[in-house]
Protein backbone atom coordinates (compact mmCIF):
# COMPACT_ATOMS: atom_id res chain seq x y z
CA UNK A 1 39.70 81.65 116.70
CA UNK A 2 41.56 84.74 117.06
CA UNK A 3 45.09 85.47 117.94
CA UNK A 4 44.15 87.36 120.87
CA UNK A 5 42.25 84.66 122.29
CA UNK A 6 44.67 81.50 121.27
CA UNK A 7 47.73 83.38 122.85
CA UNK A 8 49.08 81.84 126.01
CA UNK A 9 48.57 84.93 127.42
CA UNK A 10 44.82 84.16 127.26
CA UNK A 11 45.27 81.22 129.69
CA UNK A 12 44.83 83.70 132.70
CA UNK A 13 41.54 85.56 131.91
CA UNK A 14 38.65 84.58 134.90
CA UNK A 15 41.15 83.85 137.60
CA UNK A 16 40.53 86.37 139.83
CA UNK A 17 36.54 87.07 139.85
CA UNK A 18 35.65 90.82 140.38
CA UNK A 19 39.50 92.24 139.03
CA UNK A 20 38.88 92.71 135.06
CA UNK A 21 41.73 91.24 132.78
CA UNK A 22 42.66 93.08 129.66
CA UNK A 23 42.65 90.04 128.21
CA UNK A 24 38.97 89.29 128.52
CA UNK A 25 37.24 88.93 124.93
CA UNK A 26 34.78 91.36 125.90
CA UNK A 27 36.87 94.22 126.94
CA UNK A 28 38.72 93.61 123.36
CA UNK A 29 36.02 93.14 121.08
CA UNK A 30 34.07 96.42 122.99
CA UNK A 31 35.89 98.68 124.50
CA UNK A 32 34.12 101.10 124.71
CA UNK A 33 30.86 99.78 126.45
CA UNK A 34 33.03 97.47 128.65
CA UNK A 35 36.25 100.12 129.98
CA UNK A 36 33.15 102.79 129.64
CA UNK A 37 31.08 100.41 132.14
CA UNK A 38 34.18 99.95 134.29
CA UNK A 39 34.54 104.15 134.65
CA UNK A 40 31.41 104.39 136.08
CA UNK A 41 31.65 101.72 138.65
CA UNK A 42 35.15 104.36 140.08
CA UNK A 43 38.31 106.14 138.90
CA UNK A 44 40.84 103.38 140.04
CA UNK A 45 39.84 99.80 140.18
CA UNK A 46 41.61 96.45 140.97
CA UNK A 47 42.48 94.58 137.57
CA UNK A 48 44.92 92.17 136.31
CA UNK A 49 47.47 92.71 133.30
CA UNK A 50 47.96 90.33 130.23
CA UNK A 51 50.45 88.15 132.50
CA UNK A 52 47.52 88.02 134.75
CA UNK A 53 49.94 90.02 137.53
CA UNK A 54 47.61 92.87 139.84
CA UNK A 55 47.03 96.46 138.30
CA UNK A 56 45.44 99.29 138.66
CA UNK A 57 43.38 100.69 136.29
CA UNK A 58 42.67 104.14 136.15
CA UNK A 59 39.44 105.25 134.19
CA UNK A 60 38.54 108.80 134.04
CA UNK A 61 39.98 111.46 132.22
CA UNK A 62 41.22 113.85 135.35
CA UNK A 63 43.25 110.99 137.32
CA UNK A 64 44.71 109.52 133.72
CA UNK A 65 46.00 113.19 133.11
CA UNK A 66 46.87 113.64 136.32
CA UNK A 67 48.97 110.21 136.56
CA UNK A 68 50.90 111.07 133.24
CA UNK A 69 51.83 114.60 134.18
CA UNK A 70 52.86 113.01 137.66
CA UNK A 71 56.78 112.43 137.94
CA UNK A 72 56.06 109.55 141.12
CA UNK A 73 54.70 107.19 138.38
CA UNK A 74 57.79 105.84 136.13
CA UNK A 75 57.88 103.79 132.68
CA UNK A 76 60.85 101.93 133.75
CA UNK A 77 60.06 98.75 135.79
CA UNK A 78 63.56 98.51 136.61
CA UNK A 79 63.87 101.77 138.08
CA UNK A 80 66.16 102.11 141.40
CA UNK A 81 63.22 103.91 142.58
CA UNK A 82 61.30 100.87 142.66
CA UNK A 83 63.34 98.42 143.90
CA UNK A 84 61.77 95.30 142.02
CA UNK A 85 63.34 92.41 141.60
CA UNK A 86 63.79 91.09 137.88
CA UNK A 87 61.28 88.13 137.84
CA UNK A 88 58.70 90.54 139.92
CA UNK A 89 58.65 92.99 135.80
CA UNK A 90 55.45 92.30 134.37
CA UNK A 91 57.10 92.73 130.88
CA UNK A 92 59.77 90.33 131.75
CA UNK A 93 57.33 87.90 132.94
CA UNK A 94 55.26 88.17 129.85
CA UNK A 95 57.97 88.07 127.52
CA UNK A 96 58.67 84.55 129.08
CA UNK A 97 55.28 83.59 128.37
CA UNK A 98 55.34 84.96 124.38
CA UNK A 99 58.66 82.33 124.46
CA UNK A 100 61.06 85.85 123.22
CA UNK A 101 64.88 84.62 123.67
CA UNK A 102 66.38 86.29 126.61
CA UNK A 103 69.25 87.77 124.03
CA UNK A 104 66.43 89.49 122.31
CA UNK A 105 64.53 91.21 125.51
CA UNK A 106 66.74 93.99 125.55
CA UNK A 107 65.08 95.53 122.67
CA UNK A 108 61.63 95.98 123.93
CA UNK A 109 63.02 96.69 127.93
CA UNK A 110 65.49 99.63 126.17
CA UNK A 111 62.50 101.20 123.80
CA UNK A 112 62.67 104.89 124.56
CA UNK A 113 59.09 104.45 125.59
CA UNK A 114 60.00 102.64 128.72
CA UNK A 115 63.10 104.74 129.88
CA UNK A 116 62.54 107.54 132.33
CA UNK A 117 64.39 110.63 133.07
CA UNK A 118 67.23 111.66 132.50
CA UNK A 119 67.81 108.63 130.08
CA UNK A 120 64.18 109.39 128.35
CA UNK A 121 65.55 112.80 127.97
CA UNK A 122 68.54 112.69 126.23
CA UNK A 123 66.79 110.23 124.00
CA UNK A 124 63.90 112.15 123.27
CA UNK A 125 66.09 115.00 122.77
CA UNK A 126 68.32 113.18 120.10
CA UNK A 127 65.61 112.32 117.49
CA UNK A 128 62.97 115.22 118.92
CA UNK A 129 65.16 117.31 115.74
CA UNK A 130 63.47 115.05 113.18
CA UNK A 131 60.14 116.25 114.57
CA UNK A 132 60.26 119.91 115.06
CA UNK A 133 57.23 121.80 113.94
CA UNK A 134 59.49 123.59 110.84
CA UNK A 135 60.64 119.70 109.69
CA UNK A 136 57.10 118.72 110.05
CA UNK A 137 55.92 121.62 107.70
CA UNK A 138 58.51 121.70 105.43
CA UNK A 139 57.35 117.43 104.69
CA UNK A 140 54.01 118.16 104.25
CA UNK A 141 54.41 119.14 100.50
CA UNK A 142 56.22 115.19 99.96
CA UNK A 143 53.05 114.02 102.33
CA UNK A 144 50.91 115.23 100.17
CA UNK A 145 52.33 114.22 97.00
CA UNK A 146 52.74 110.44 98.61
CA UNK A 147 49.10 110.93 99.45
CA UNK A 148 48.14 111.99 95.53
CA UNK A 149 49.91 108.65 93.99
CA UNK A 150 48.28 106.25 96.11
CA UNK A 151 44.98 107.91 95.72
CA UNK A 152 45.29 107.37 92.06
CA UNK A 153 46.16 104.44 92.38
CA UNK A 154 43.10 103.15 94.10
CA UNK A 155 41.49 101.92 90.67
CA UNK A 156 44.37 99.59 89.90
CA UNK A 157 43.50 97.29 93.54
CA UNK A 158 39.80 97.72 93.07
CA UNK A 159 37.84 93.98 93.14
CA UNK A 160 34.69 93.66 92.02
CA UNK A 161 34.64 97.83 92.45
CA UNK A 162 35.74 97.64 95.53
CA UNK A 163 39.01 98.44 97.47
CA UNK A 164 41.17 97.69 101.09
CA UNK A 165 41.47 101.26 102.00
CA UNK A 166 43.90 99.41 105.40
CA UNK A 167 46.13 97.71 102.63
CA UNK A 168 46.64 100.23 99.56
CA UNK A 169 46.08 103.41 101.33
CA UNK A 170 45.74 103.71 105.37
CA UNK A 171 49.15 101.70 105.76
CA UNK A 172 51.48 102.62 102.86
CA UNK A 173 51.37 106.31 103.21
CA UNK A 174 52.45 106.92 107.05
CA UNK A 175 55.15 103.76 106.55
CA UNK A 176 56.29 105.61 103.19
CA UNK A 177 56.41 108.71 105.17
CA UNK A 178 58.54 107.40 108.41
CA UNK A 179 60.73 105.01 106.44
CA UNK A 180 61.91 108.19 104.15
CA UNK A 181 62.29 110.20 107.35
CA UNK A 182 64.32 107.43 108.80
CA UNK A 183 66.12 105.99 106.35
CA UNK A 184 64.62 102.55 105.87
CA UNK A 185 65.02 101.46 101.72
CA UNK A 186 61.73 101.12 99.91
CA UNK A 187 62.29 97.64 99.11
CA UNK A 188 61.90 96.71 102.62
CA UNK A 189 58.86 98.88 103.31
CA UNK A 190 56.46 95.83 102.88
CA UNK A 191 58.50 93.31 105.01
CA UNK A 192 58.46 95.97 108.27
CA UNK A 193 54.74 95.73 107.67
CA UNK A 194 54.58 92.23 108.17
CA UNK A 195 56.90 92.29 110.90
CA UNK A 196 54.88 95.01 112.74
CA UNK A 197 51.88 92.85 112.30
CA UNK A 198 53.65 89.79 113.94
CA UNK A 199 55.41 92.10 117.17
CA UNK A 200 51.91 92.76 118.54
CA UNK A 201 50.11 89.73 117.51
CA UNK A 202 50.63 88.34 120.58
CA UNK A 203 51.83 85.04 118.83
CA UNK A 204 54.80 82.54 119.53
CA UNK A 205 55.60 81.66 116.82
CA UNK A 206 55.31 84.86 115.05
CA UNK A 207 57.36 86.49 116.98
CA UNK A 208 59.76 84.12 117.37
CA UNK A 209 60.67 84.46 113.70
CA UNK A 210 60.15 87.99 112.98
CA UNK A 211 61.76 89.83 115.91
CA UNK A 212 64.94 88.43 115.19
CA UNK A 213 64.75 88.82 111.93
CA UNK A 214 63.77 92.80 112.50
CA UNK A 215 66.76 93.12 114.98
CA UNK A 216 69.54 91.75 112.15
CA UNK A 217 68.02 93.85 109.70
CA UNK A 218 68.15 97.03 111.82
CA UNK A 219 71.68 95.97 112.42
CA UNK A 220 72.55 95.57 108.92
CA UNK A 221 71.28 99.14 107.57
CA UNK A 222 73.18 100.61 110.49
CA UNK A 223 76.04 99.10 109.28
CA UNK A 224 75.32 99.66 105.46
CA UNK A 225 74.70 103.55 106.34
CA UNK A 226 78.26 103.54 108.32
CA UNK A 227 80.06 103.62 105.41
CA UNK A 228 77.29 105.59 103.12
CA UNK A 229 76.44 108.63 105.51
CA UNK A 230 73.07 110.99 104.66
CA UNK A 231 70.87 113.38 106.07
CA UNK A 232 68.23 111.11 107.40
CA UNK A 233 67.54 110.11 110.96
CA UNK A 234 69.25 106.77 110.93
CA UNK A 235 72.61 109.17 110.03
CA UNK A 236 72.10 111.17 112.44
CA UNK A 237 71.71 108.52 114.99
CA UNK A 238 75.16 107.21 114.00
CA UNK A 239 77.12 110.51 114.03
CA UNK A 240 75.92 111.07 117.44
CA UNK A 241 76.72 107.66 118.44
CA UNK A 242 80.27 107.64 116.72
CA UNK A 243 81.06 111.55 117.56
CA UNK A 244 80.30 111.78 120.84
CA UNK A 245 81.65 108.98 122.90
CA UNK A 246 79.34 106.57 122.32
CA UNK A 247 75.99 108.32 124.33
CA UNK A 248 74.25 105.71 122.57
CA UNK A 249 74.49 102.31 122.41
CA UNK A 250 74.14 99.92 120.00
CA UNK A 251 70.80 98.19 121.46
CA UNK A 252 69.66 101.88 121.70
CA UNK A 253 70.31 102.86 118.59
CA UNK A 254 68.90 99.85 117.59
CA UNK A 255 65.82 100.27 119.68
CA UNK A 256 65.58 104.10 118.48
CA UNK A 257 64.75 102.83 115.12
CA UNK A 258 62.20 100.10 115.52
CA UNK A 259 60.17 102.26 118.17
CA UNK A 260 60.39 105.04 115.77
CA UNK A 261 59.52 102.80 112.40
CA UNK A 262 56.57 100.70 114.21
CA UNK A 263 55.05 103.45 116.00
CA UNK A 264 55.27 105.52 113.27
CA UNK A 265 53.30 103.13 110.67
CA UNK A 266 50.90 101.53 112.98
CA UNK A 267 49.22 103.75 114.94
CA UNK A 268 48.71 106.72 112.14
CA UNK A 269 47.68 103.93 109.85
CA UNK A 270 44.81 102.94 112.39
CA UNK A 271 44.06 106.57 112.99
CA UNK A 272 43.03 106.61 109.03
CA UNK A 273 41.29 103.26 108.55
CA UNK A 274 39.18 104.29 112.16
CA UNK A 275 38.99 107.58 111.30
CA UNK A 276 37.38 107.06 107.50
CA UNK A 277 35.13 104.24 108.87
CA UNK A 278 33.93 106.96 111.12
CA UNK A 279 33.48 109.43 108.85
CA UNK A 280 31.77 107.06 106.27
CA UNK A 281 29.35 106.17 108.97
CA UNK A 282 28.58 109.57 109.88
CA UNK A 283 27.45 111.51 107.00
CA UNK A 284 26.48 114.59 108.40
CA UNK A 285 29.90 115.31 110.08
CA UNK A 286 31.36 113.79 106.41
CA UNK A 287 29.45 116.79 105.08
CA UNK A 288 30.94 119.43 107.61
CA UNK A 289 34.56 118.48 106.24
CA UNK A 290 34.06 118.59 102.87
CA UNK A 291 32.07 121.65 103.64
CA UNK A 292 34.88 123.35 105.11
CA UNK A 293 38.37 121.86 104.77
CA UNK A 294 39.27 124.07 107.64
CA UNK A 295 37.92 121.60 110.23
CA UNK A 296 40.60 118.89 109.11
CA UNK A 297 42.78 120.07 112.24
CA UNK A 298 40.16 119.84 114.88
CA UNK A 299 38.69 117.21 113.11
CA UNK A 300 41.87 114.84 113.44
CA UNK A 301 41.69 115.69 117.25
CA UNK A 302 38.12 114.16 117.31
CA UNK A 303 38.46 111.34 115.21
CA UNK A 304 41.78 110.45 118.15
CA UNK A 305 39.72 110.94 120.74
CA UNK A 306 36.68 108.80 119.13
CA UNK A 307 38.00 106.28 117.86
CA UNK A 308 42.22 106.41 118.02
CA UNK A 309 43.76 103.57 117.44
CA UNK A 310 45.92 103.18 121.27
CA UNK A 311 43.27 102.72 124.04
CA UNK A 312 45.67 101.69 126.71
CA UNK A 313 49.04 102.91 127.90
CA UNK A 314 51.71 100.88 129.18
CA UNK A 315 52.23 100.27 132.78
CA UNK A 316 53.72 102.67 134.79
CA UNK A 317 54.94 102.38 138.56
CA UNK A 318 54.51 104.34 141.61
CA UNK A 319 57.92 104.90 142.94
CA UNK A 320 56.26 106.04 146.26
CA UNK A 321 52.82 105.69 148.08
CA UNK A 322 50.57 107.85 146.11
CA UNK A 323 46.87 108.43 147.39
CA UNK A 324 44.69 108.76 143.63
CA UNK A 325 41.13 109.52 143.98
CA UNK A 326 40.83 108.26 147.46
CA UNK A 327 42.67 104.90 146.59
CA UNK A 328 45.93 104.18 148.17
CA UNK A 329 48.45 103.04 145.60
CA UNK A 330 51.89 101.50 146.81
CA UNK A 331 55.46 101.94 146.03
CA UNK A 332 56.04 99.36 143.07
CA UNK A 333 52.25 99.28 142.18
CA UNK A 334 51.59 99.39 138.22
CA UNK A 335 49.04 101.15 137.11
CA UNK A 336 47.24 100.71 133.88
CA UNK A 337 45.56 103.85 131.98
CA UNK A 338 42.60 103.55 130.37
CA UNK A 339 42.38 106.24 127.29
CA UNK A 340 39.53 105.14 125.56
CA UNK A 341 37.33 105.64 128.65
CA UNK A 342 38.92 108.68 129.39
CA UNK A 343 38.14 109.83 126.02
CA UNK A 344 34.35 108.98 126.84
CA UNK A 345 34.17 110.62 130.68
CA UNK A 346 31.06 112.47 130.47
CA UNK A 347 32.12 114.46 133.69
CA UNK A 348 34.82 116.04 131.18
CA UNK A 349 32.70 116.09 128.00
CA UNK A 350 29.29 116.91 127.12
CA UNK A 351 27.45 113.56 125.13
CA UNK A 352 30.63 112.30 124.48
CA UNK A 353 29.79 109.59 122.46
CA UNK A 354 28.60 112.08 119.70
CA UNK A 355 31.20 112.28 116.89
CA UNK A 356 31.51 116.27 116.77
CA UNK A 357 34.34 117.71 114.33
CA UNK A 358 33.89 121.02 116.24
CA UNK A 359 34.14 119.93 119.63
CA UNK A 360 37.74 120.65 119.96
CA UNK A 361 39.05 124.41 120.38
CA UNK A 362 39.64 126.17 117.46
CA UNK A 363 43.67 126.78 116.87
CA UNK A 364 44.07 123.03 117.56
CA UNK A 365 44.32 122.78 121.55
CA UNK A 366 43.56 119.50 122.62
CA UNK A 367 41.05 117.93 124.50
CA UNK A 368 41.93 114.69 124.42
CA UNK A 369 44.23 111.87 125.98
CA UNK A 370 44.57 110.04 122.76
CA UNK A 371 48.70 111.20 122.25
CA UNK A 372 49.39 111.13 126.32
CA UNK A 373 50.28 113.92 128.03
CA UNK A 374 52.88 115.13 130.07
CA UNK A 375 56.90 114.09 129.16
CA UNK A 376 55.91 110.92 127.46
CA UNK A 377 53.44 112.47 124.95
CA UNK A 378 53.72 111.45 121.96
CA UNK A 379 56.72 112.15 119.92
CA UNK A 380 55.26 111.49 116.62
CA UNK A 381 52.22 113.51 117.23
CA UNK A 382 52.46 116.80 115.42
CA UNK A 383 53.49 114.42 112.13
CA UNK A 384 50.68 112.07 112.73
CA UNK A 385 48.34 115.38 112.91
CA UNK A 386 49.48 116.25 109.56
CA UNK A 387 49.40 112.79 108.25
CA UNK A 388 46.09 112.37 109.14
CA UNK A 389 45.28 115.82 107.83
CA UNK A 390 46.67 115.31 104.52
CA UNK A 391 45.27 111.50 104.52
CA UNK A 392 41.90 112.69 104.61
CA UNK A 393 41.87 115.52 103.01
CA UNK A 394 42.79 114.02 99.86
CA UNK A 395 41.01 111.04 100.27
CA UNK A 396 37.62 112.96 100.46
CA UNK A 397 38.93 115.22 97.53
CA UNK A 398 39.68 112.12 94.96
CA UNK A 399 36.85 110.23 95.65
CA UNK A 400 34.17 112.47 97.10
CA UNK A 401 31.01 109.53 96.35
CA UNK A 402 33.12 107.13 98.55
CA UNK A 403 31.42 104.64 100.52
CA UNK A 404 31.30 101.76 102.42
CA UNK A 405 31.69 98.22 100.74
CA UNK A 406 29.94 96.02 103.43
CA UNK A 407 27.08 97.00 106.51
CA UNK A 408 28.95 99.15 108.97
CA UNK A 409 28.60 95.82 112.13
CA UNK A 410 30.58 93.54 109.22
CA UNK A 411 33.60 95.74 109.53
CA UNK A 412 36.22 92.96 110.81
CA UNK A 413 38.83 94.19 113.84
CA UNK A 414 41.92 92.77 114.81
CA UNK A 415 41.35 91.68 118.57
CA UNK A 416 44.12 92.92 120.45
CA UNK A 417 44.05 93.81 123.80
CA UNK A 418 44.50 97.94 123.95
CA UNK A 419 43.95 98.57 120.48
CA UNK A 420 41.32 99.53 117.66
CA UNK A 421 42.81 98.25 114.35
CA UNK A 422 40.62 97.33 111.64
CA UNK A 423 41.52 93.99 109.71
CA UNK A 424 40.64 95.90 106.20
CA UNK A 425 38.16 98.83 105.35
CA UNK A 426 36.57 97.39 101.94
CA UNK A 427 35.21 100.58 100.43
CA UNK A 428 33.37 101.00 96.64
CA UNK A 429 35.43 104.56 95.00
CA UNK A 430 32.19 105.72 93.62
């Protein structure tokens, strides 16, 4: 069985007939037909979240956009604004459930990703210098190179002729990428792999050993780089800490670094595995890109919006009564955005379940959900561009006969609620 479906969190799905659980097998193993089937029946519905607690989920692309760009709705479920009690926060309640020591919860409930203004602010603001557009161009030469090596590489892992493209390409180049940016030692590289894995399995036990583990590590190289200062981010992060009365915390700083690490890994390595699989499966749009390398910008856009990785925000709260598409939502409500079948509103795009590399505006403007919008867009998105620029660029350039290893419908996905991760993409290097 899988782990999405063996998780305690599992135990709620078909509780409350007629509100949809994220949970449900169906919604994880399609998400497309079954979010895309949910769009069409309205724009905000009644569901339940993975602790099986009420939500709303929002569906189409004009009310998700219009929800993140609105300041009402906050990350924070223990924001003043709300007024919620502890054992009313969802995350609280499911990080009960997952059995995550009470010591540890800080972590996750201080990520960057759940702090709102002006604490989101100054955050963002702190490590935003690592990802200015000049930093991003000026890495794209060592991207590049990181991209080269693996490629030729590929022949070493190949199997029978064939090759994980998720194990010995997809995932080591944006982890090599972030951890150098960072600060994190190569040696430890593989291990935040595995520990990524286990923080969104959705597993116990898993958990239970690895987030620890991650935390004391994290704690370690912050100590290690006290008394070995450098230029990368992890540096940084301690000179502002020690040099300006303490603005950050320890559990921040702490937190700083595993948002930045995991969600700097996982998601660009998903955008790659989906994003070849895609591309491998559509030949004539395959052909366009290797017809004109030019499209690789406008063709990462596409590729996010088509298939990316993150179908699912997190919640977010109304902090007042907020009337969305004719539905009243409530002070303290969460609300649940649904990217993937925003991405697939045909009332914003024309046949959008076409994969078209020249959908999106020349000059890169995008047309998509698949970063966010608004203050919480994505942080790492102009690098994950480029990443996935560079990744297959150079992919299509070393191996140009590539192909897939196994039928298309064999292709095996991790089932996690929110997400489109493949398990492996077996190819043949041709």
């Amino acid at each position: 069985m899988s782990e999405a479906t063996t998780s305690p969190l599992a135990a709620h799905v078909g509780k409350h007939p007629g509100e949809p659980n994220v949970m449900e097998p169906e919604l994880i193993a399609d998400p497309f037909t079954g979010y895309g089937a949910l769009r069409e029946q309205g724009p905000v519905l009644r569901g339940r979240f993975m602790d099986d607690s009420p939500v709303w989920l929002v569906t189409r692309f004009e009310e998700v956009r219009q929800v993140l760009r609105d300041q009402r709705f906050v990350n924070n479920p223990s924001s003043p604004a709300l007024d919620c009690p502890p054992e009313d926060n969802p995350l609280t309640r499911m990080m009960e459930i997952l059995g995550l020591p009470e010591h540890l919860r800080g972590y996750l409930l201080g990520s960057i990703l759940n702090y709102d203004a002006p604490d989101h602010t100054r955050l963002r603001r702190l490590v935003s210098r690592a990802f200015t557009a000049r930093k991003i161009t000026d890495l794209r030469p060592r991207v590049e190179q990181i991209a080269d090596t693996l490629l030729a590489r590929l022949p070493e892992h190949t199997e029978d002729g064939v090759v994980d493209l998720v194990r010995h390409f997809a995932y080591p180049l944006p982890i090599t990428v972030i951890c150098e940016l960072v600060g994190i030692p190569e040696a430890d590289r593989p291990q935040w792999r595995k520990w990524g894995a286990d923080l969104i399995s959705l597993d116990p036990k898993r958990l239970g050993v690895s987030f620890p583990a991650m935390i004391e590590h994290i704690h370690q190289l912050v100590r290690e780089r006290r008394g070995a200062l450098t230029d990368d981010l992890l540096s940084e992060l301690i000179r502002t800490h020690d040099d300006d009365g303490g603005r950050l915390s320890d559990v921040e700083m702490v937190t700083l670094i595993l948002t930045l690490v995991l969600a700097g890994h996982e998601t660009t390595a998903h955008l790659i595995s989906n994003g070849t699989a895609a591309l491998l499966t559509h030949p004539g749009q395959l052909r366009l890109l290797k017809d004109d390398p030019a499209l690789l910008p406008r063709a990462v856009h596409e590729l996010m919006r088509w298939c990316g990785p993150v179908q699912m925000t997190q919640l977010r709260y109304a902090t007042t009564d907020v009337d969305l598409a004719g539905t009243r939502i409530h002070r303290g409500d969460a609300v649940q955005l649904i990217l993937v079948s925003a991405n697939f509103d045909p009332r914003h795009y024309t046949d959008p379940d076409r994969l078209d590399l020249t959908r999106h505006p020349a000059g890169h403007a995008e047309n998509h959900v698949g970063f966010g919008h608004g203050a919480h867009y994505c942080l790492g998105a102009t690098l994950a561009k480029q990443e996935g620029e560079v990744a297959f660029g150079k992919l299509f350039t070393h191996y140009p006969d590539l192909s897939l290893a196994v039928a298309p419908e064999h292709l095996e996905r991790v089932p996690l609620p929110g997400n489109w991760r493949l398990n492996a993409l077996p190819v043949r290097l041709g």
